[in-house]
Protein backbone atom coordinates (compact mmCIF):
# COMPACT_ATOMS: atom_id res chain seq x y z
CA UNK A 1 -31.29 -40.20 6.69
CA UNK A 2 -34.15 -42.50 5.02
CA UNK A 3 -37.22 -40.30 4.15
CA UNK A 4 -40.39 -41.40 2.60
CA UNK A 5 -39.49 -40.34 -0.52
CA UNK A 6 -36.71 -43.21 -0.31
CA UNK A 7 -39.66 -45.56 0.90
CA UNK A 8 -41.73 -44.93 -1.34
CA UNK A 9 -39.15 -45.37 -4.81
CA UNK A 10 -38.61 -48.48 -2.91
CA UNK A 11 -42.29 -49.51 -2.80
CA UNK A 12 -43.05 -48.31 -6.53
CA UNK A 13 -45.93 -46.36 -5.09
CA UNK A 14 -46.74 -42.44 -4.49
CA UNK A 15 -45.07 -40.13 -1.69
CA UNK A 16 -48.89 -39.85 -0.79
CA UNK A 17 -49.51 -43.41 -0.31
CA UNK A 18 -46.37 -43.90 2.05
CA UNK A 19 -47.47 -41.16 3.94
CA UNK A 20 -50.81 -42.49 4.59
CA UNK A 21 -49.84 -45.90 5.96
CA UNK A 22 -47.24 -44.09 7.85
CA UNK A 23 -51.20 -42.05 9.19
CA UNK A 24 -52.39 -45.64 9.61
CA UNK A 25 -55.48 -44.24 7.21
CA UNK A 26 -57.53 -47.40 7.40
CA UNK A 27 -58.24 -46.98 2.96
CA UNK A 28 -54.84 -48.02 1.98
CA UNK A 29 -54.66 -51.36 0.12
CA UNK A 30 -53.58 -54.36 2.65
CA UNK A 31 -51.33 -56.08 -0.25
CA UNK A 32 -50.03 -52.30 -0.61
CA UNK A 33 -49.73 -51.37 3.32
CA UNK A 34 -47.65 -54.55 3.82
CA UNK A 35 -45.18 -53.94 1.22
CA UNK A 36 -44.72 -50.47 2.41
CA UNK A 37 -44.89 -51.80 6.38
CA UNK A 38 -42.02 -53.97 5.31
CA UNK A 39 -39.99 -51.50 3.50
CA UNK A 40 -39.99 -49.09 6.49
CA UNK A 41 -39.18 -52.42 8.89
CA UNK A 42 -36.28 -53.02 6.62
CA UNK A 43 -34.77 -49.49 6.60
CA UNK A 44 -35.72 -48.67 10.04
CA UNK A 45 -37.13 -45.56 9.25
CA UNK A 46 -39.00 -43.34 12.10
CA UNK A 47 -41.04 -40.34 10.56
CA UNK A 48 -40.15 -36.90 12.10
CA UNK A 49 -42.69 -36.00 15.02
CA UNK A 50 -42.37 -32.12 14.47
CA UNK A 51 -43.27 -32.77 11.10
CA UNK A 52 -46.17 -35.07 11.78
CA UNK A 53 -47.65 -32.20 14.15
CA UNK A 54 -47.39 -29.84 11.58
CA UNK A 55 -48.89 -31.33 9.38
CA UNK A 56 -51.67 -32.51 12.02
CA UNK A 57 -51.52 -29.57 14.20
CA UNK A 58 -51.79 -32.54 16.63
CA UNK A 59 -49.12 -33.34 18.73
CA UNK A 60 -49.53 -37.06 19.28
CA UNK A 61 -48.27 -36.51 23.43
CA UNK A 62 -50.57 -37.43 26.21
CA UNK A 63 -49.61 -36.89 29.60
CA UNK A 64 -49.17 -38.91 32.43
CA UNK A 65 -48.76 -37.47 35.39
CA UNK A 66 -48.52 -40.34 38.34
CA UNK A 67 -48.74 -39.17 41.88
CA UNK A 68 -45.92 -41.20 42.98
CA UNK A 69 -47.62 -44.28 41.10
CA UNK A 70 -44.73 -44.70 39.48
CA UNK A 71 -42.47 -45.64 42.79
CA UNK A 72 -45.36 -48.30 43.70
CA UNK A 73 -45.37 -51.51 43.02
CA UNK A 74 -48.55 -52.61 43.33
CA UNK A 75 -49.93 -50.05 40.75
CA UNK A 76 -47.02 -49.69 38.02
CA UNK A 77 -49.37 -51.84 36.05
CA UNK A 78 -51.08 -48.53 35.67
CA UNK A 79 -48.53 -47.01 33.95
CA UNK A 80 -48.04 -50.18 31.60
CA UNK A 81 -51.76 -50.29 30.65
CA UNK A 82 -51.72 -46.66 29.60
CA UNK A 83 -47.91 -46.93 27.70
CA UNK A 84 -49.25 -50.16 26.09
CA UNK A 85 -52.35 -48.71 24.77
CA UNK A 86 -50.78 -45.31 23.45
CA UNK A 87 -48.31 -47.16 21.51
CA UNK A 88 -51.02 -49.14 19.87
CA UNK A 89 -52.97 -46.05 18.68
CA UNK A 90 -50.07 -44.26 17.42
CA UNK A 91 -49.32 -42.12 20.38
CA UNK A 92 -46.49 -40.87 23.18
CA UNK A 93 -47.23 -40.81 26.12
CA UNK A 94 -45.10 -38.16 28.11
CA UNK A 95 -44.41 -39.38 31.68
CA UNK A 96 -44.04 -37.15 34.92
CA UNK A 97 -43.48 -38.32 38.22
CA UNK A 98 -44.94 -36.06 41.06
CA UNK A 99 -45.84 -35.09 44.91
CA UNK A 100 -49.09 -33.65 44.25
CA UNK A 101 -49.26 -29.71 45.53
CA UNK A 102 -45.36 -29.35 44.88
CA UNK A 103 -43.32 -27.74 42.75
CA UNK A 104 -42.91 -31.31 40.68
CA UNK A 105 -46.78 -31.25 39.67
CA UNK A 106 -46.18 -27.42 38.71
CA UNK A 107 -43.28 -28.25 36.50
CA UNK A 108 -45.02 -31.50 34.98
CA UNK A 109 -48.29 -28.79 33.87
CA UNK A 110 -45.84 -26.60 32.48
CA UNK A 111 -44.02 -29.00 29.99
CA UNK A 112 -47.07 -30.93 28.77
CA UNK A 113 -48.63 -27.27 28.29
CA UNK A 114 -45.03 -26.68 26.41
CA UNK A 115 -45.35 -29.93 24.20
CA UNK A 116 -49.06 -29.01 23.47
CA UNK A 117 -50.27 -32.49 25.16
CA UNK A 118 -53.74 -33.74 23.70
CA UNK A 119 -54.31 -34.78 27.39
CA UNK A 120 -53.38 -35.46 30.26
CA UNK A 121 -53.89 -38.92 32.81
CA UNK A 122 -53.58 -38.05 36.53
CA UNK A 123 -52.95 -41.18 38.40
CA UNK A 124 -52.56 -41.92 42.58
CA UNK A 125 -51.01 -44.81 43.92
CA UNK A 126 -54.63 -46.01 45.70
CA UNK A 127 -58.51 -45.18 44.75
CA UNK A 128 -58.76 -41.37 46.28
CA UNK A 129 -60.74 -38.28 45.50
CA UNK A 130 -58.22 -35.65 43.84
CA UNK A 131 -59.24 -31.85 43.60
CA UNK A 132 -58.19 -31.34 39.77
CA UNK A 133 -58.31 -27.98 38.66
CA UNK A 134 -59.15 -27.10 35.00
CA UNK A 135 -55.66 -26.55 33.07
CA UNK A 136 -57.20 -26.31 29.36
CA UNK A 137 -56.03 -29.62 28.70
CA UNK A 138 -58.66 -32.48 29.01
CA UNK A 139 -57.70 -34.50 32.15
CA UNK A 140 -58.80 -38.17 32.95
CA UNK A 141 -58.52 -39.48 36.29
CA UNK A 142 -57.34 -42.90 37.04
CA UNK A 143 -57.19 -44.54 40.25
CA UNK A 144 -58.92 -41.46 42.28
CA UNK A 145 -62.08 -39.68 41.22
CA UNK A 146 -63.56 -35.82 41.56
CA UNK A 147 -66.39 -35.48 43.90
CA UNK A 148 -67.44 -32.42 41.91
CA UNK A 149 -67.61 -34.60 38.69
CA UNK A 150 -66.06 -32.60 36.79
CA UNK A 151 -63.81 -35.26 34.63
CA UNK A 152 -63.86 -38.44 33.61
CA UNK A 153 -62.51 -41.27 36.64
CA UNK A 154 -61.27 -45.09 36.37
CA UNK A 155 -61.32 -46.19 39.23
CA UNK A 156 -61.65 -49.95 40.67
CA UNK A 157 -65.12 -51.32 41.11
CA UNK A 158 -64.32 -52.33 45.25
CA UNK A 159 -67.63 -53.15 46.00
CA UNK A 160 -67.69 -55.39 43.10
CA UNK A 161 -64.19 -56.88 44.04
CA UNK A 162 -65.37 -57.93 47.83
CA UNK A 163 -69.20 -58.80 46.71
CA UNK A 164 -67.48 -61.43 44.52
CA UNK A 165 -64.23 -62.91 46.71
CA UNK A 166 -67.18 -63.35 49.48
CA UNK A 167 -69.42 -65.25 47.50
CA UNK A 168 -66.38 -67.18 46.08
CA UNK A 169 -65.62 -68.08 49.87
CA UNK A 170 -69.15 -68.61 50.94
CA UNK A 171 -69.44 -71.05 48.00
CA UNK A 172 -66.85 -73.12 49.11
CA UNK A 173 -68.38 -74.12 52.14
CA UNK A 174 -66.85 -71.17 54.75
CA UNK A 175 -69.27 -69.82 57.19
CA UNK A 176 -67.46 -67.86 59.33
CA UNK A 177 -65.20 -65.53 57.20
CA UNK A 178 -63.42 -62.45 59.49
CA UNK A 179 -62.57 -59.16 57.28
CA UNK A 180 -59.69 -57.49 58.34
CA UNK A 181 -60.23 -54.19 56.70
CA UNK A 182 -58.22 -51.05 55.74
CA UNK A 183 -58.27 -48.29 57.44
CA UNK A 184 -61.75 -46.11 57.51
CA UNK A 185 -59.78 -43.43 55.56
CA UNK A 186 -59.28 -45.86 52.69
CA UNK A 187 -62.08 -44.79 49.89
CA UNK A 188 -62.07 -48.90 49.34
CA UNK A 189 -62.72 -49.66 52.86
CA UNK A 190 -66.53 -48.65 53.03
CA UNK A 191 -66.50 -50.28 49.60
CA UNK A 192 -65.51 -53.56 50.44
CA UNK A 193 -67.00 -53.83 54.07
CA UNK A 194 -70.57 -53.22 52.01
CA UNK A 195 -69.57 -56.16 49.17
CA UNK A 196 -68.92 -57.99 52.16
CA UNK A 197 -72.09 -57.89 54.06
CA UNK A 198 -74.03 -57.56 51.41
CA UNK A 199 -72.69 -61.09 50.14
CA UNK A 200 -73.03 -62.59 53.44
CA UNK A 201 -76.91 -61.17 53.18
CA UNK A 202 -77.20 -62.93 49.76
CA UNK A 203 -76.92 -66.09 50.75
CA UNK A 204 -78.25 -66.24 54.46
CA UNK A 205 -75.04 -64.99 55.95
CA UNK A 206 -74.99 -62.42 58.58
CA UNK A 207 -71.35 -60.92 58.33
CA UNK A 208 -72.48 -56.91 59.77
CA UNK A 209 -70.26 -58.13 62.68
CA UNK A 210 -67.29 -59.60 61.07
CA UNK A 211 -65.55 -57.11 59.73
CA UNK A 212 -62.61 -54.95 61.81
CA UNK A 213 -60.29 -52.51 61.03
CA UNK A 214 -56.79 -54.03 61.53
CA UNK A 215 -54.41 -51.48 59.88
CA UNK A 216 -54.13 -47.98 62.10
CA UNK A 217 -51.78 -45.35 61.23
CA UNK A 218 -48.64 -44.07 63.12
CA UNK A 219 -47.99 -39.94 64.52
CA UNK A 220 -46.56 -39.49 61.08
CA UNK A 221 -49.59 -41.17 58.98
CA UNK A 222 -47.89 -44.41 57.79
CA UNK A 223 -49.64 -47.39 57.79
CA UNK A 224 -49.18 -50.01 60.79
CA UNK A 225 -50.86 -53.38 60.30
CA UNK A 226 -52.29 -54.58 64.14
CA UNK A 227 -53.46 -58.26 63.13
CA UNK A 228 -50.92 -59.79 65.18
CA UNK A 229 -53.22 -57.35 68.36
CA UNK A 230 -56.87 -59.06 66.81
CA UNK A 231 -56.03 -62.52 66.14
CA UNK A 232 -55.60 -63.73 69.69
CA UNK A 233 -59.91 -62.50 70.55
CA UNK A 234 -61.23 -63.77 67.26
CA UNK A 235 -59.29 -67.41 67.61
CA UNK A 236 -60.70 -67.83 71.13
CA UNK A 237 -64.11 -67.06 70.40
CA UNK A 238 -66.63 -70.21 70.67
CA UNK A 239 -67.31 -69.25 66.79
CA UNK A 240 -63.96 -68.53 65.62
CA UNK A 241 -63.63 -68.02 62.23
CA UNK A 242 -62.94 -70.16 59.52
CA UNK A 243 -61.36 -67.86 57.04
CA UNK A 244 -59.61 -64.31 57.64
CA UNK A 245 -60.12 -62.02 54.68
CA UNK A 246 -57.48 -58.76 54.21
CA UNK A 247 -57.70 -55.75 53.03
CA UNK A 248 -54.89 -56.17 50.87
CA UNK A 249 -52.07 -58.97 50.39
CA UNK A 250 -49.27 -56.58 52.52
CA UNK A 251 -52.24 -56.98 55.49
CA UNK A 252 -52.29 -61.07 54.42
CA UNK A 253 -48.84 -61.00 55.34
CA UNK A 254 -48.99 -60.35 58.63
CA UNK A 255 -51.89 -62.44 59.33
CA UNK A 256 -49.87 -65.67 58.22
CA UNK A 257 -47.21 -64.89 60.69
CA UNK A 258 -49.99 -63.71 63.59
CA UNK A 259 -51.44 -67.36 62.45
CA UNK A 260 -48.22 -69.32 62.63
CA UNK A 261 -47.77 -67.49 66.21
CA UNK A 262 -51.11 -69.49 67.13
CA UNK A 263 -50.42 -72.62 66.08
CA UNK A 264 -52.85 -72.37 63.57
CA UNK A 265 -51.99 -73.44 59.47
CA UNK A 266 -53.11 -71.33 57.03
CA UNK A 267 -54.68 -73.67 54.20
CA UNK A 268 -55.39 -76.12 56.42
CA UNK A 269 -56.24 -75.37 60.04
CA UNK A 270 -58.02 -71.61 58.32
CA UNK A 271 -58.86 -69.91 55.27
CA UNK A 272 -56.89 -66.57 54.01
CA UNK A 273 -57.89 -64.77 51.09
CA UNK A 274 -56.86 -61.07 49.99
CA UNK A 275 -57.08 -58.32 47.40
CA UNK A 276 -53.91 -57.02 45.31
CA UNK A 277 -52.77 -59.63 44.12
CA UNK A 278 -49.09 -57.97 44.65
CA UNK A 279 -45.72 -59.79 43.25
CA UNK A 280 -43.70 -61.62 45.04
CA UNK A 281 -45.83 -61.55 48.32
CA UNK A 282 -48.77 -63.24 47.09
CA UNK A 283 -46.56 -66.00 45.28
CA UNK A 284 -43.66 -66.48 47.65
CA UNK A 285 -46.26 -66.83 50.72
CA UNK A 286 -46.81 -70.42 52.03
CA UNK A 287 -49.32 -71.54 50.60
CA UNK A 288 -49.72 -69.33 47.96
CA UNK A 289 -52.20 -66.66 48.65
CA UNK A 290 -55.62 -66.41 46.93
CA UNK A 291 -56.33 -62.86 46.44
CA UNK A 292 -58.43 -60.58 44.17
CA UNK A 293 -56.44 -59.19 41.48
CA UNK A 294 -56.97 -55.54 41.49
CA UNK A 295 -57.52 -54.39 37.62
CA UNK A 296 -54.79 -52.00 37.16
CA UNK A 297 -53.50 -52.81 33.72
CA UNK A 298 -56.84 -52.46 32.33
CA UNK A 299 -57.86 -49.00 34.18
CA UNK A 300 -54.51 -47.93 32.81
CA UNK A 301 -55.27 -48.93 29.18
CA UNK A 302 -59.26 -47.51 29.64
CA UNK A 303 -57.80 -44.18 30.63
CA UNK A 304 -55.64 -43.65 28.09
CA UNK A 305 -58.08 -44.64 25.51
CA UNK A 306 -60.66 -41.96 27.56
CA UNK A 307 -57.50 -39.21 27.12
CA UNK A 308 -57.40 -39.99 23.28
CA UNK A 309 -61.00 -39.53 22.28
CA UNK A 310 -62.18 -37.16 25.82
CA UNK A 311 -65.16 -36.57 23.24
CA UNK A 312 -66.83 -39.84 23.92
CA UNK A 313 -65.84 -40.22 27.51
CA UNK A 314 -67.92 -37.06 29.18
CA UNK A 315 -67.64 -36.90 33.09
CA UNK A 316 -68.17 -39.79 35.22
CA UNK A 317 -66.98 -42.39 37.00
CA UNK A 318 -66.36 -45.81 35.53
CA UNK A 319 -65.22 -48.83 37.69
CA UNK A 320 -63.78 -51.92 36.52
CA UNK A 321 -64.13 -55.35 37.80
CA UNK A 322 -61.29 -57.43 38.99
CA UNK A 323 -59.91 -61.24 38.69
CA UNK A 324 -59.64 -63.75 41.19
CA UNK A 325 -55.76 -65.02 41.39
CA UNK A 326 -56.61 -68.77 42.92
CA UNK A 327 -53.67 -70.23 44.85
CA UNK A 328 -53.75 -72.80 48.00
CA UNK A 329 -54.74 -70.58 51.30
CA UNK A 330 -58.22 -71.41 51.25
């Protein structure tokens, strides 16, 4: 087994100094840390994490515990974000996951309390308010917020996200944009209805009639997407729109098809623009659907930088702006 003794007879240079660029201490010589760097490359050699703690009495783990995040597409980039940015600062990032109230979240609490986590990220598949309870371990939401305000939240700036794909539409010369919204339910539906309007009102547009909830839910609570049901009214109105904007790009689907039932082209004959930015819809639709890209990555990378140094992230809610994905459907 290679050991930093090894390394360092290797290196001409002290046990000590091995084992500080090993600590990434920030002191060591560059010409020095590279030779060393190089040395450990060559041999392959991974220091012992039991020993590190030890030494530390830090254990290096943070939590992740994903409310089914993990079994959703559209927000694994949560989960990438966070695993990106622990490996660049050194740590592990211990990954659970759950059903929230079952015996999975239990078990998940019970072996990060085991591994003596640092923290702990709690993530949900959609921007939600979570009831966290204190565990002793310092918790940072992502994706959901606590209305208490007890812990530090990343969530997704909607407002932001709709206040900007309006004016983006508006600039090009639409007047007439429809929002097909989530349901009411949805913490991002409020959200974006307000960016919405408030866009319109911006720039002389009065849109506090345009927007309409076109995803209901079924007996068991699953989402069912109607547009195909509000299509028909809007496209014989005397000012139909000229653009349909959806609450997300799954919603965008449906209005292509409810459009191609009409006769009507999307790119062409009307405007469609989205949020997600989801892979493959968004790229496989024809044409390509221009959609806001929500910021997962990123609120996965801000969280676990929050979970590594809770000291300078106190409670509160941050929210982080998006990207607009152009493509050819408006």
């Amino acid at each position: 087994m290679i050991t930093q003794r090894e390394i360092a007879r290797r290196a001409r240079t002290s046990l000590k100094t091995v084992s500080r660029v090993i600590n990434r201490d920030p002191l060591v010589n560059a010409e020095t840390r590279a030779r060393i760097e190089a040395i450990i490359g060559e041999l392959g050699y991974t220091p012992s994490q039991v020993a590190r703690m030890m030494r530390s009495q830090k254990s290096n783990i943070i939590g992740f515990i994903s409310d089914r995040v993990a079994t959703t597409s559209s927000s694994i980039e949560l989960i990438r974000g966070a695993q990106d940015a622990a490996w660049k600062a050194g740590k592990q990032m211990m990954l659970f996951n759950v059903e929230r109230g079952s015996d999975t979240e239990r078990h998940a609490e019970e072996q990060l309390a085991a591994f003596r986590a640092e923290a702990v990220i709690y993530a949900t598949p959609y921007h939600q308010p979570v009831d966290r309870a204190a565990t002793g371990i310092p918790c940072v939401l992502l994706n959901c917020f606590d209305p208490a305000g007890r812990h530090h939240a990343i969530v997704p700036d909607d407002y932001r996200l709709a206040s900007e794909l309006t004016s983006i539409i508006l600039d090009r010369g639409y007047r007439r944009p429809a929002f097909l919204n989530l349901p009411e339910d949805i913490v991002a539906a409020p959200l974006r209805a307000r960016g919405f309007v408030d866009a319109g009102a911006a720039r002389g547009v009065d849109l506090s009639g345009a927007v309409h909830t076109a995803v209901i839910r079924d007996s068991a609570g699953a989402p069912v997407f109607i547009a195909e049901r509000i299509l028909p009214g809007l496209m014989a109105a005397a000012a139909r729109p000229d653009l349909i904007l959806c609450g997300q790009d799954m919603l965008a689907m449906n209005v292509y098809f409810a459009l191609a039932d009409l006769g009507l082209k999307v790119g062409q004959d009307i405007g469609v623009a989205s949020f997600d930015n989801l892979h493959p819809i968004a790229t496989m639709l024809q044409p390509g659907l221009s959609t806001m890209a929500l910021p997962y990555y990123e609120m996965g990378a801000a969280a676990m930088l929050a979970a590594i140094e809770p000291e300078a992230h106190p409670p509160g809610t941050v929210r982080v702006p998006g990207r607009f994905v152009e493509r050819t459907s408006f």
